[in-house]
N, C-alpha and C. Protein backbone atom coordinates (compact mmCIF):
# COMPACT_ATOMS: atom_id res chain seq x y z
N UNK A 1 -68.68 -37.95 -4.74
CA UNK A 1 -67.65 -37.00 -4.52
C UNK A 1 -66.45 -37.35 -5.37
N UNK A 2 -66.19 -36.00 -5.99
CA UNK A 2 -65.09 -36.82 -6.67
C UNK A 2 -63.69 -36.19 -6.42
N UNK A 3 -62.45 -36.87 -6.52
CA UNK A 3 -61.27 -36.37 -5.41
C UNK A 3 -60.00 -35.60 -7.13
N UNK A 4 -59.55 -34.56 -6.64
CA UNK A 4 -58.83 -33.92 -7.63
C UNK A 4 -57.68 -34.57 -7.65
N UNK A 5 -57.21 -35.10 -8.46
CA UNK A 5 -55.69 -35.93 -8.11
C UNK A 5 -54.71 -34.88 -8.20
N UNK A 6 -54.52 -33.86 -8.94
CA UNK A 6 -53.07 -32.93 -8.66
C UNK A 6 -53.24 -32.16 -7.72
N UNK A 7 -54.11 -31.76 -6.95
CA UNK A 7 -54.10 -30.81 -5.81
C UNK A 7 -53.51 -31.75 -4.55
N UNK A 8 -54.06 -32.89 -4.58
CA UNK A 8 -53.28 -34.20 -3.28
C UNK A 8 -52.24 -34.55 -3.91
N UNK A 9 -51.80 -34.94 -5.34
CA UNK A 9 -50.69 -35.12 -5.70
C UNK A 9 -49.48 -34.00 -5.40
N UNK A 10 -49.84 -33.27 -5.56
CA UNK A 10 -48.93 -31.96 -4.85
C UNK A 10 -48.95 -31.92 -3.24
N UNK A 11 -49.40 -31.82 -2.90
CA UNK A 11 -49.65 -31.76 -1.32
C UNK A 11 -48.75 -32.87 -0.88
N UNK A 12 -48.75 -34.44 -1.28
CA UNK A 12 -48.29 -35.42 -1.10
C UNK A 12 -46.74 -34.93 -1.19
N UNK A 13 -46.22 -34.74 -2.50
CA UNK A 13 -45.39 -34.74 -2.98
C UNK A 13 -44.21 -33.74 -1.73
N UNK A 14 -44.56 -32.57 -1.78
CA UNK A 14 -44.45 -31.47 -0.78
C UNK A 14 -44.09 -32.26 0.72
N UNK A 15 -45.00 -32.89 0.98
CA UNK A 15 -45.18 -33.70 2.47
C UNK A 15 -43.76 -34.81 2.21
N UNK A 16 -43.84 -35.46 1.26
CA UNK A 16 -42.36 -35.74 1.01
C UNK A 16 -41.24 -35.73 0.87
N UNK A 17 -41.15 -34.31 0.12
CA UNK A 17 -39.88 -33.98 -0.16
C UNK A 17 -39.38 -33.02 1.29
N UNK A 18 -40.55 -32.22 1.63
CA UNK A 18 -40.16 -31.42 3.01
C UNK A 18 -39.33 -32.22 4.11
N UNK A 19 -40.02 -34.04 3.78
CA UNK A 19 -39.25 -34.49 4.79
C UNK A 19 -37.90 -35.32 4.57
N UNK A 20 -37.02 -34.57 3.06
CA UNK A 20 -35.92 -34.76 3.04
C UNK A 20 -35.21 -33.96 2.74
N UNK A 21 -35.43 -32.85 3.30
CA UNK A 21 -34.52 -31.74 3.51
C UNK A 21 -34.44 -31.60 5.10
N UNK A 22 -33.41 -30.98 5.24
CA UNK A 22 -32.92 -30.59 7.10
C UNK A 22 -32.51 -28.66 6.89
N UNK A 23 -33.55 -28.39 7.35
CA UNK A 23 -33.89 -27.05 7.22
C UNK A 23 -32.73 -25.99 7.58
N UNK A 24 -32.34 -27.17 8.95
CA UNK A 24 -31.06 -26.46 9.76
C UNK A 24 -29.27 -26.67 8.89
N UNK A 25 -29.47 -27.58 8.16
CA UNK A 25 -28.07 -27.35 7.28
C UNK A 25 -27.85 -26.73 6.26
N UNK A 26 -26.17 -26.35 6.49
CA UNK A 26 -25.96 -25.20 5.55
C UNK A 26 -25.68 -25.49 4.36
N UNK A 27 -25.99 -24.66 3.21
CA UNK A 27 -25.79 -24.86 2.01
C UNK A 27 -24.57 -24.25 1.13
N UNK A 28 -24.09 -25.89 1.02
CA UNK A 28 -22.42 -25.61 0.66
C UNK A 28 -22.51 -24.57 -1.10
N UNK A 29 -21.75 -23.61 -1.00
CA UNK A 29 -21.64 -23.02 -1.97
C UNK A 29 -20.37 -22.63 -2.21
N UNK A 30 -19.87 -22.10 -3.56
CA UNK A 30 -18.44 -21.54 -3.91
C UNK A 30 -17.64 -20.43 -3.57
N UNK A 31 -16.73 -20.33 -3.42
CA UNK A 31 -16.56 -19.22 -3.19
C UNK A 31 -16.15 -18.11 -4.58
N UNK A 32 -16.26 -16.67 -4.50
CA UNK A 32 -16.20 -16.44 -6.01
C UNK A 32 -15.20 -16.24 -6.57
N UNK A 33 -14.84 -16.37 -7.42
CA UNK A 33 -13.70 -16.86 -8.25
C UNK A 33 -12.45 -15.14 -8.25
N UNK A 34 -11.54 -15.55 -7.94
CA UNK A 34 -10.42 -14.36 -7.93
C UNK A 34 -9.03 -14.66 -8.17
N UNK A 35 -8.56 -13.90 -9.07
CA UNK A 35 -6.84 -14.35 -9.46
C UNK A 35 -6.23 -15.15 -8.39
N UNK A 36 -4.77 -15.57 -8.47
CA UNK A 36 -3.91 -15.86 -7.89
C UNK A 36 -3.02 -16.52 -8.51
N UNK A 37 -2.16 -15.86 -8.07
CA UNK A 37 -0.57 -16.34 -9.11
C UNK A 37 0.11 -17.21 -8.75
N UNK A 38 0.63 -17.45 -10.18
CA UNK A 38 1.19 -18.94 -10.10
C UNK A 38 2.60 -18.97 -9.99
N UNK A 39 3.14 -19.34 -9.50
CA UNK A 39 4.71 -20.12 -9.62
C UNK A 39 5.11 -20.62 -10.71
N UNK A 40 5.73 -20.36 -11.42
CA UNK A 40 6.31 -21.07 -12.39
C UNK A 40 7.70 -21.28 -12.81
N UNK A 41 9.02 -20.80 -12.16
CA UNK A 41 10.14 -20.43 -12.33
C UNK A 41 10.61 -20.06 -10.99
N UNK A 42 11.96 -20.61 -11.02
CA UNK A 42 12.90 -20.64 -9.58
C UNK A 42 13.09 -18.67 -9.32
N UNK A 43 13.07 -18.01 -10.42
CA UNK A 43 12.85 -16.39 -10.18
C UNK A 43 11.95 -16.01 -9.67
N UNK A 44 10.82 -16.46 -9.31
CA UNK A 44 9.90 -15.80 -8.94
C UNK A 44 9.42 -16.44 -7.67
N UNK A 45 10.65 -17.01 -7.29
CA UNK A 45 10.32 -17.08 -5.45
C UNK A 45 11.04 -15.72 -5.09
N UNK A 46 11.73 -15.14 -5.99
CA UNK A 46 12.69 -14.12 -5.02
C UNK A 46 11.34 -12.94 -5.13
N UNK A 47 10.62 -12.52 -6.12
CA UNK A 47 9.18 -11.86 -6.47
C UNK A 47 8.62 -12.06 -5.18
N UNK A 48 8.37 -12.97 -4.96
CA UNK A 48 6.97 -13.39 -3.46
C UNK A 48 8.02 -12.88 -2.21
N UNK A 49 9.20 -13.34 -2.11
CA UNK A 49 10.00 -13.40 -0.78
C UNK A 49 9.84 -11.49 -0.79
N UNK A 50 10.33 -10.66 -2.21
CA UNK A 50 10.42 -9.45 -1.75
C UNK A 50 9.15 -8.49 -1.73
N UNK A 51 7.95 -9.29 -2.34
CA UNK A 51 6.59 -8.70 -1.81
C UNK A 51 6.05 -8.84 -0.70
N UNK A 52 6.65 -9.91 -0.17
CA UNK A 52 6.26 -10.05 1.47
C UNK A 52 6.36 -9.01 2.37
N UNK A 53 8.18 -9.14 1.94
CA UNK A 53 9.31 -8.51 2.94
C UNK A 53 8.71 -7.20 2.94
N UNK A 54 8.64 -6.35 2.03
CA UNK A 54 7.77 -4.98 1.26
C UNK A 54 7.02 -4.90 2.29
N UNK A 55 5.85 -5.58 1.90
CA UNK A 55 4.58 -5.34 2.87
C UNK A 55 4.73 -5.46 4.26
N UNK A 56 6.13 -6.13 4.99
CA UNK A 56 5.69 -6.88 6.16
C UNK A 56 6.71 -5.59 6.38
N UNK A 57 7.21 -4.62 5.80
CA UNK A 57 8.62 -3.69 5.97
C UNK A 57 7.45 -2.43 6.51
N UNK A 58 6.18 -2.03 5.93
CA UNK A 58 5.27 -1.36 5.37
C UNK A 58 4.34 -1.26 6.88
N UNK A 59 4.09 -2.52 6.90
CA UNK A 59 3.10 -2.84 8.19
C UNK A 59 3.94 -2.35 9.49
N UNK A 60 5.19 -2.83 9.71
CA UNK A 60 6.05 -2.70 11.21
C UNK A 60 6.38 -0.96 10.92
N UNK A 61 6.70 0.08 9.84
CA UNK A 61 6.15 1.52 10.18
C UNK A 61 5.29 1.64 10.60
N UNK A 62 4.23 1.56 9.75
CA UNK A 62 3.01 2.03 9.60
C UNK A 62 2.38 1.77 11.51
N UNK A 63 2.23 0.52 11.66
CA UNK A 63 1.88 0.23 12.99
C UNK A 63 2.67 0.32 14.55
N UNK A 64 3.98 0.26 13.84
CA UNK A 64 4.54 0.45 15.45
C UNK A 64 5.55 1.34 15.46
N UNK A 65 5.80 2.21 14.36
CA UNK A 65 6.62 3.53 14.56
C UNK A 65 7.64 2.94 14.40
N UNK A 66 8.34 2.18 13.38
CA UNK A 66 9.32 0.82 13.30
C UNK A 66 9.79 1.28 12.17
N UNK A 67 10.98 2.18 12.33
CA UNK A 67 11.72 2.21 11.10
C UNK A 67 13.30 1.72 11.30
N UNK A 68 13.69 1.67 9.77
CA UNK A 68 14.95 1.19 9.80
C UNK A 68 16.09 2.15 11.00
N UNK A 69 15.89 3.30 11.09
CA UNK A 69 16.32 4.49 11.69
C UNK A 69 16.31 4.19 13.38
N UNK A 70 15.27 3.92 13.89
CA UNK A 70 14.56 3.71 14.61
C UNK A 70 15.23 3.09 16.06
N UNK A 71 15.41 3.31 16.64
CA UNK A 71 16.15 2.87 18.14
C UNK A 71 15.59 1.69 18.82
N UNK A 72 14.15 1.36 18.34
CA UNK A 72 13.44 0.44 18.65
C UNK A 72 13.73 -0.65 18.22
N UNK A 73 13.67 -0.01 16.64
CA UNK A 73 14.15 -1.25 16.14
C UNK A 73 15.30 -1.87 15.84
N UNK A 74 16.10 -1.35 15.94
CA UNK A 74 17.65 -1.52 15.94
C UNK A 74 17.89 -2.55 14.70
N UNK A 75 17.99 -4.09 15.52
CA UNK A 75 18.11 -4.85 15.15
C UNK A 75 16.68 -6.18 14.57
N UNK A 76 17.01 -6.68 13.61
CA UNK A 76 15.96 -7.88 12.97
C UNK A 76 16.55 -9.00 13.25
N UNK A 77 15.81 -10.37 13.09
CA UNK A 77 16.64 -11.67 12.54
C UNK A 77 15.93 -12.11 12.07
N UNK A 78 16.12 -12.42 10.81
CA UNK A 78 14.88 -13.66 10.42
C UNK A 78 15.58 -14.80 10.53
N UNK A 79 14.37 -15.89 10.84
CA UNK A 79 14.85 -17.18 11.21
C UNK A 79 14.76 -17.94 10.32
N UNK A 80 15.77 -19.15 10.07
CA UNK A 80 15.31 -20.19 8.97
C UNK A 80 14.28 -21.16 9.35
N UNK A 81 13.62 -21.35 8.37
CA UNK A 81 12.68 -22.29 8.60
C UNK A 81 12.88 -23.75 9.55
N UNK A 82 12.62 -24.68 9.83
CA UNK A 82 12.81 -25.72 10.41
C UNK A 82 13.16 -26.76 9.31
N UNK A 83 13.66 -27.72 8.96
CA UNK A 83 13.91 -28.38 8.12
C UNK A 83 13.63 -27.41 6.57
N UNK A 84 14.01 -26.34 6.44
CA UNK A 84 13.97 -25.72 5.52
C UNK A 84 14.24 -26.65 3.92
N UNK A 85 13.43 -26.41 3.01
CA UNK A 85 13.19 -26.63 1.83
C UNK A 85 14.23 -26.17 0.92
N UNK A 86 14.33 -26.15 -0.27
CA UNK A 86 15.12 -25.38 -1.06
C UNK A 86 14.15 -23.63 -1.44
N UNK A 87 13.13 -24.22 -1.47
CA UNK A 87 11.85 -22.76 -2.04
C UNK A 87 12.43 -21.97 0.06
N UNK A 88 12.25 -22.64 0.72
CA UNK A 88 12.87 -22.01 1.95
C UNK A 88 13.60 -21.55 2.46
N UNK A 89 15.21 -22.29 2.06
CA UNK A 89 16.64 -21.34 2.31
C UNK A 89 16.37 -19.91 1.09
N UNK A 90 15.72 -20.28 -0.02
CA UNK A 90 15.89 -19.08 -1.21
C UNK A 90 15.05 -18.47 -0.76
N UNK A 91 13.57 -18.22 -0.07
CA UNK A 91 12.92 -17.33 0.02
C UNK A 91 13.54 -16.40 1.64
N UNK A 92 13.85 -17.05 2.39
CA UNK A 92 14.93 -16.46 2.96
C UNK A 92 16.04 -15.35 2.64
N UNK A 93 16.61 -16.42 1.82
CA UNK A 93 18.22 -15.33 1.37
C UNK A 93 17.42 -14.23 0.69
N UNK A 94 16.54 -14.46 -0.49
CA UNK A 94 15.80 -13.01 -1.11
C UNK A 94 15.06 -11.79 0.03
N UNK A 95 14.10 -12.64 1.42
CA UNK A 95 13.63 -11.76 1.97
C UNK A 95 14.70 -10.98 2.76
N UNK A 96 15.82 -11.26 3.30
CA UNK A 96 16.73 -10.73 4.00
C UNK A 96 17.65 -9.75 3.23
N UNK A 97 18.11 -10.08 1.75
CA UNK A 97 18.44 -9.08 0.87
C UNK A 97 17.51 -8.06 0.69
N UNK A 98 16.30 -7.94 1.22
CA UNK A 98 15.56 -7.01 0.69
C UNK A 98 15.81 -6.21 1.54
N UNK A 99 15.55 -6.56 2.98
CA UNK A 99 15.29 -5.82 4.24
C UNK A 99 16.62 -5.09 3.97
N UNK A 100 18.25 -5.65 4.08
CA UNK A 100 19.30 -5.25 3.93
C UNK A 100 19.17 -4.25 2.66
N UNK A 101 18.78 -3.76 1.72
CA UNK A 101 18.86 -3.09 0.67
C UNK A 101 17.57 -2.17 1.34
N UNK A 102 16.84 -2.37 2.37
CA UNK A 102 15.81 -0.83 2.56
C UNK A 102 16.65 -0.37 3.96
N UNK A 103 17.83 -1.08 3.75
CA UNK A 103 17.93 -0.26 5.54
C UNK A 103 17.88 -0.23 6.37
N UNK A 104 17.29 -1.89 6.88
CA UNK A 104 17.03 -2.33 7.97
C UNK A 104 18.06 -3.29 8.49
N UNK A 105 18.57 -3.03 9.83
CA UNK A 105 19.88 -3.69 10.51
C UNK A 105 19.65 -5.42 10.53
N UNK A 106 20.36 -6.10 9.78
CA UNK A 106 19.65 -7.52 9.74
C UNK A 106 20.69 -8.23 10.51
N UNK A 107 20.60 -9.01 11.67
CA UNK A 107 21.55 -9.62 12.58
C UNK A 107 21.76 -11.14 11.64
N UNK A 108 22.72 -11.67 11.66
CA UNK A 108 22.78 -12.70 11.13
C UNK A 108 22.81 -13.68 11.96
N UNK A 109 22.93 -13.68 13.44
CA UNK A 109 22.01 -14.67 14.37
C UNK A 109 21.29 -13.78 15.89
N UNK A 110 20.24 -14.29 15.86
CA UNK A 110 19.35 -14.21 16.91
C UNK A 110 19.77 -14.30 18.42
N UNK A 111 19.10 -13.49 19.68
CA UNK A 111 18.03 -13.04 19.45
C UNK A 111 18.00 -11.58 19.20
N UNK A 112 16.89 -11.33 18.68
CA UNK A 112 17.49 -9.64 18.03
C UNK A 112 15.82 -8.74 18.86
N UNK A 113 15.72 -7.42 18.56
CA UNK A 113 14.51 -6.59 19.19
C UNK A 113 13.62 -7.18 18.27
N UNK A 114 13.43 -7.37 16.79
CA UNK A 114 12.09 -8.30 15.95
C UNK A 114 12.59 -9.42 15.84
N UNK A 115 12.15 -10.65 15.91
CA UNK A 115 12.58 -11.45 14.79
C UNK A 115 10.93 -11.95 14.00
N UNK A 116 11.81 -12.43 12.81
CA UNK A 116 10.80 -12.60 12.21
C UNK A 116 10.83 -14.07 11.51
N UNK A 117 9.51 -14.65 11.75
CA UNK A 117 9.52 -16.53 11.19
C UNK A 117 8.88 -15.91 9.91
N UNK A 118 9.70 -17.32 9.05
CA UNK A 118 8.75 -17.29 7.44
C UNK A 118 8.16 -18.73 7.97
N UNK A 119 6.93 -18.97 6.99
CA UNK A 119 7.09 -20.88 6.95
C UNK A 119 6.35 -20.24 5.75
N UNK A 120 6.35 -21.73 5.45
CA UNK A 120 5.60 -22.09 4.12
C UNK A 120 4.69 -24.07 3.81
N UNK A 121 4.10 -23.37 3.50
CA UNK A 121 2.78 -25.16 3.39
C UNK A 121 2.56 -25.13 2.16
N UNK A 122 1.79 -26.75 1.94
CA UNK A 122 2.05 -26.99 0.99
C UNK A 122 0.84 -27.90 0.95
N UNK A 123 0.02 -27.59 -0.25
CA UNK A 123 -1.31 -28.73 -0.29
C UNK A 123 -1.79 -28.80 -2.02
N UNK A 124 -1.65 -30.35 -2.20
CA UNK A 124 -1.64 -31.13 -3.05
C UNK A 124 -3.35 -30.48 -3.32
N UNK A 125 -3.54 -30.24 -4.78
CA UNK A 125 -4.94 -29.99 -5.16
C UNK A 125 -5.84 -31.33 -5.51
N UNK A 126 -6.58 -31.66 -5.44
CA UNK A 126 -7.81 -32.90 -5.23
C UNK A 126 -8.23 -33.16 -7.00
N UNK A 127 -8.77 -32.28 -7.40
CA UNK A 127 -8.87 -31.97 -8.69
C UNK A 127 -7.80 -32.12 -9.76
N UNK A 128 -6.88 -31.93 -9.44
CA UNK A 128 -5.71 -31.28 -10.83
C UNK A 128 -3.90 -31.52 -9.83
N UNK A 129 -3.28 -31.67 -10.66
CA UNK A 129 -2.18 -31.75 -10.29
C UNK A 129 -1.00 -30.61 -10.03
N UNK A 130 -1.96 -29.50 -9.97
CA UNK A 130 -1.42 -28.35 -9.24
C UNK A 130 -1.65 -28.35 -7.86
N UNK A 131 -0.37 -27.43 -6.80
CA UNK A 131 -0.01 -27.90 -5.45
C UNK A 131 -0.03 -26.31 -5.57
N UNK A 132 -0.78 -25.93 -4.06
CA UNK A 132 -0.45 -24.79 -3.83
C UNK A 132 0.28 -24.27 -2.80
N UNK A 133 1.11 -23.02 -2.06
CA UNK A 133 2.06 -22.86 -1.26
C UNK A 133 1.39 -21.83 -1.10
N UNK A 134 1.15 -21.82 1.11
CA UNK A 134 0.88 -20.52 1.31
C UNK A 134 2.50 -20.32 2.26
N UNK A 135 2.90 -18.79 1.88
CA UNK A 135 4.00 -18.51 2.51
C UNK A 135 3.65 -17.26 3.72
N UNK A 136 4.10 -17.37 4.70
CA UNK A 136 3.81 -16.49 5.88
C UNK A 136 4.97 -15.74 6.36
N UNK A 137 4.29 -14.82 6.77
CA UNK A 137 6.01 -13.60 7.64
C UNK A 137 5.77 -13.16 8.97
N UNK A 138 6.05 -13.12 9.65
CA UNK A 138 5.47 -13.06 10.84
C UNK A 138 6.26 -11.90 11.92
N UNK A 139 6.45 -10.89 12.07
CA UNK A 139 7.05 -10.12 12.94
C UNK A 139 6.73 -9.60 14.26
N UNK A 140 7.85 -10.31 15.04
CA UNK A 140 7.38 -10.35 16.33
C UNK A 140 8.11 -9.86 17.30
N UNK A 141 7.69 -9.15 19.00
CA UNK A 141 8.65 -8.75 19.49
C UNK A 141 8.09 -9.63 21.05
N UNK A 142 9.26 -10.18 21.53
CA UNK A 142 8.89 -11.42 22.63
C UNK A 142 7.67 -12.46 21.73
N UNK A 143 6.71 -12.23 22.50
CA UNK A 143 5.55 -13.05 22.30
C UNK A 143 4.69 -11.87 21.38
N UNK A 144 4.61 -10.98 21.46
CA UNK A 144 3.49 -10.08 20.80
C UNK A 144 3.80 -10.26 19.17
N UNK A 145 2.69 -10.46 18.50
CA UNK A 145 3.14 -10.08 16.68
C UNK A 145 2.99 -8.09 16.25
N UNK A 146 4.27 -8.10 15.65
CA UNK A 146 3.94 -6.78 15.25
C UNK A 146 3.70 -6.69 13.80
N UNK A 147 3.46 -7.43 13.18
CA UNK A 147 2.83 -7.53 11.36
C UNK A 147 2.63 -8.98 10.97
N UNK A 148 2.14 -9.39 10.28
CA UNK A 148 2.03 -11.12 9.82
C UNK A 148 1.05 -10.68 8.68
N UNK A 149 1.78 -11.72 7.42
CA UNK A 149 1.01 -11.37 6.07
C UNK A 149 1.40 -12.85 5.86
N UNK A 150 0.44 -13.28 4.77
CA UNK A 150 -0.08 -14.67 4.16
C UNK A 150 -0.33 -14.40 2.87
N UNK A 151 0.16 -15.09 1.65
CA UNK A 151 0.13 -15.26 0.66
C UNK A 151 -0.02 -17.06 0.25
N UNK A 152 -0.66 -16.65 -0.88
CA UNK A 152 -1.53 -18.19 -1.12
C UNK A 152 -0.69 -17.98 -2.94
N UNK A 153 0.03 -18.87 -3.30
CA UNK A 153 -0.13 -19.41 -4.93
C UNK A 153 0.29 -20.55 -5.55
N UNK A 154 -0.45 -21.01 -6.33
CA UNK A 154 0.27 -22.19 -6.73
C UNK A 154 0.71 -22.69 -8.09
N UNK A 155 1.33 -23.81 -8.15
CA UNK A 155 2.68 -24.07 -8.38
C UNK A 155 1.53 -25.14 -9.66
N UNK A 156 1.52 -25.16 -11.17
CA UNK A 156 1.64 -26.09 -12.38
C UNK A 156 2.49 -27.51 -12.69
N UNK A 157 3.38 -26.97 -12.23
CA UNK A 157 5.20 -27.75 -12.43
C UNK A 157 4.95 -28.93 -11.75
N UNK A 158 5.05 -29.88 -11.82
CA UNK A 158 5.57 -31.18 -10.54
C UNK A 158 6.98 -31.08 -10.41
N UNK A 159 7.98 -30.86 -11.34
CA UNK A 159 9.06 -30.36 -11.53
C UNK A 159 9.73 -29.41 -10.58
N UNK A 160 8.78 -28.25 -10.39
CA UNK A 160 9.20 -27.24 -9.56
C UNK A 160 8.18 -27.35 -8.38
N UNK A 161 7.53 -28.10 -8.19
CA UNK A 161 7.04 -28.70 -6.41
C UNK A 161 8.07 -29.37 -6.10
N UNK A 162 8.85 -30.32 -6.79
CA UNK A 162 9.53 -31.32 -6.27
C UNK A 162 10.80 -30.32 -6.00
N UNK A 163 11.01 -29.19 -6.57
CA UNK A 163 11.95 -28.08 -5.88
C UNK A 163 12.13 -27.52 -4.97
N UNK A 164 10.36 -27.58 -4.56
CA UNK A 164 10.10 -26.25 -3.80
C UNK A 164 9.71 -27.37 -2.26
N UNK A 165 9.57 -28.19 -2.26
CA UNK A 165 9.48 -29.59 -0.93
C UNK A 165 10.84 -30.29 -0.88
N UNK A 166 12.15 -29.83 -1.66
CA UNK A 166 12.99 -30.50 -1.59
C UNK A 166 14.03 -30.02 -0.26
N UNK A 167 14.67 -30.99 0.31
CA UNK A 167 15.76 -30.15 1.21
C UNK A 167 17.24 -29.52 0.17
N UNK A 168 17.37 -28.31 0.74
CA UNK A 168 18.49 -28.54 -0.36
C UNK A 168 19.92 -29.16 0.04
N UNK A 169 20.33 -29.28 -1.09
CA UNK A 169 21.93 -30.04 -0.98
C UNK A 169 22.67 -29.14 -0.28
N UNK A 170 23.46 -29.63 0.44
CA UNK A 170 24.40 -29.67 1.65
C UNK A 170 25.98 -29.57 0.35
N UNK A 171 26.86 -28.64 0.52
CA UNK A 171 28.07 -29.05 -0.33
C UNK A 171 28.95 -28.53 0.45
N UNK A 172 29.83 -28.69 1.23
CA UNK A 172 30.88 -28.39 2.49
C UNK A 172 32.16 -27.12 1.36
N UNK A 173 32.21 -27.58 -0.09
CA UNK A 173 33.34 -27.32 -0.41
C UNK A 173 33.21 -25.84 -0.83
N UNK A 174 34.26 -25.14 -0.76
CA UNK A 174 34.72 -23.83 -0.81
C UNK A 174 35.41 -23.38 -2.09
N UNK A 175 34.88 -22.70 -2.43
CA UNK A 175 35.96 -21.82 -3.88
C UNK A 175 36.61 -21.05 -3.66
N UNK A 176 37.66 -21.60 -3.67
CA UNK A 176 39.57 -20.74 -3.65
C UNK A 176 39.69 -20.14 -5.02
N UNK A 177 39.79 -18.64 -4.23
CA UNK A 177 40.46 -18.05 -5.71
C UNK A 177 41.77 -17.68 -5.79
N UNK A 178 42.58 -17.88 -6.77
CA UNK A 178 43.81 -17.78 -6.38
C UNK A 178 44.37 -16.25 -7.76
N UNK A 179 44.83 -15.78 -6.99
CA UNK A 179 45.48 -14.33 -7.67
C UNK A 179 46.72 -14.70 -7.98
N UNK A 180 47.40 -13.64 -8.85
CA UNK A 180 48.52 -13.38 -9.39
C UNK A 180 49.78 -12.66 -8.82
């Protein structure tokens, strides 16, 4: 009798390898590749702060009958961040100029009928020495959210990370102008 060696060589092989795979785990794959913009310039936090504001202005009509007009809504506050950043007091002052330029009553302290939290995070890339920032808006009335949008982009610069994680400077002093 004589024995076929590649038909058991296969069979073998099979019987082997089957038993180093785990049938039940998942198979890590990529996700597919899609723009996202970058940071590159202290101007173009005020860009993100007023595309937010836009959309998050967009969502509180659209969904809860929330206009600047509006009796409901009377009043806003947005809040400053918690240990706010410098990319944080500025994306602030830009999102609140916006709201104020569409019309919407902006309280300059809380508590108001919306208020609304920004934050913003921050994660160091593994690969490359780009850091990315997701910034959030969150509009809320008590406990309920009435819009929340998330934006993801990141930042080239170490220069302008170290801007955008910085606290900003504190300067007490005042500019006197003096007339004639």
């Amino acid at each position: 009798m004589r024995f076929a060696p590649l038909p058991i060589a296969a069979a073998l092989g099979a019987v082997l390898l089957g038993g180093c795979t785990n049938p039940g785990a998942p198979l890590p794959t990529d996700f597919a590749q899609e723009p996202q913009q970058k940071i590159q310039a202290v101007r173009q936090w005020q860009t993100v702060a007023t595309s937010l504001a836009e959309r998050l202005s967009v969502m509180m009509i659209r969904d809860n009958s929330c206009t600047p007009q509006a009796t409901l809504c009377d009043v806003i506050y947005v809040h400053p961040a918690a240990n706010a950043s410098t990319f944080d007091a500025a994306f602030r002052d830009a999102f609140v100029s916006y709201l104020v330029g569409r019309g919407w009553n902006v309280a300059q302290q809380g508590p108001a009928d919306i208020e609304i939290d920004l934050d913003s995070r921050y994660a160091k890339l593994a690969t490359a020495p780009d850091v990315e920032v997701m910034v959030t808006a969150s509009a809320r009335r008590g406990d309920r959210y009435l819009a929340r949008i998330s934006d993801v982009y990141y930042v080239t610069s170490p220069e302008l990370y170290a801007k955008l994680a910085s606290t900003p400077p504190y300067d007490p002093t005042r500019l006197t102008v003096k007339g004639d």
